[in-house]
Each structure stands twice: as C-alpha cells, then as structure tokens.
Protein backbone atom coordinates (compact mmCIF):
# COMPACT_ATOMS: atom_id res chain seq x y z
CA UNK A 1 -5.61 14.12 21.64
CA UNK A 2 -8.56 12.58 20.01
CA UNK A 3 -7.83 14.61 16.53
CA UNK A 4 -3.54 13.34 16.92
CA UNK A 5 -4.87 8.96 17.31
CA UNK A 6 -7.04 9.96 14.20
CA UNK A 7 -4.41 11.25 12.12
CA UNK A 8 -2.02 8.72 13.17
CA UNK A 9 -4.91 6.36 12.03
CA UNK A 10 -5.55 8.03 8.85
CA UNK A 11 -1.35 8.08 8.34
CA UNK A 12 -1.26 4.19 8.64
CA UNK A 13 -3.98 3.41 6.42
CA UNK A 14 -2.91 5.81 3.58
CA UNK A 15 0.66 3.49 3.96
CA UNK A 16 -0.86 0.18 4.06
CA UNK A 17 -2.90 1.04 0.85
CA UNK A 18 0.54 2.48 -0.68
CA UNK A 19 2.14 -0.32 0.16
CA UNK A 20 -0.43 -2.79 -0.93
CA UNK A 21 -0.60 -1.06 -4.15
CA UNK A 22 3.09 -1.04 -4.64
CA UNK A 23 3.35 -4.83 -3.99
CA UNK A 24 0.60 -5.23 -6.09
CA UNK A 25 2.18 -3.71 -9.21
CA UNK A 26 5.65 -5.70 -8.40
CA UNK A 27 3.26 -9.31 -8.44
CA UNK A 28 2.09 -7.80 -11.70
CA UNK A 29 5.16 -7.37 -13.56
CA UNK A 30 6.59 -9.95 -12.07
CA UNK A 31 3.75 -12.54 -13.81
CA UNK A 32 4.04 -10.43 -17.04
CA UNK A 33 7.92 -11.18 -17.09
CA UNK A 34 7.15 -14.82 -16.35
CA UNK A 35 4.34 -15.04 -19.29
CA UNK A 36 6.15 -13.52 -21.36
C-alpha cells in the first residue's frame, strides 16, 4: 500500500513537471511571436 501512494506520488509529480514544462515552452513562443 505504501509502494501504490508512492507511485501515485511519483505519477503526479512527473505530470506537474510535464505540464510546467509544456506551458513553459507555449509562454516562450508566445513572447518570441510578440518580439518579433
């Protein structure tokens, strides 16, 4: 039961970084298309 919360644990954080790198690129290109 322990090992199942720390996967699930593991499983969330992997997908907040993912999605905090995704939206991170979008905010990028995004300012590049407004610079430019």
């Amino acid at each position: 039961m322990l090992s199942e919360a720390a996967l699930n644990a593991i499983s969330i954080v992997r997908y907040s970084l993912t999605f905090c790198g995704q939206s991170e690129s979008l905010l990028e290109s995004f300012s590049f298309n407004l610079l430019n």
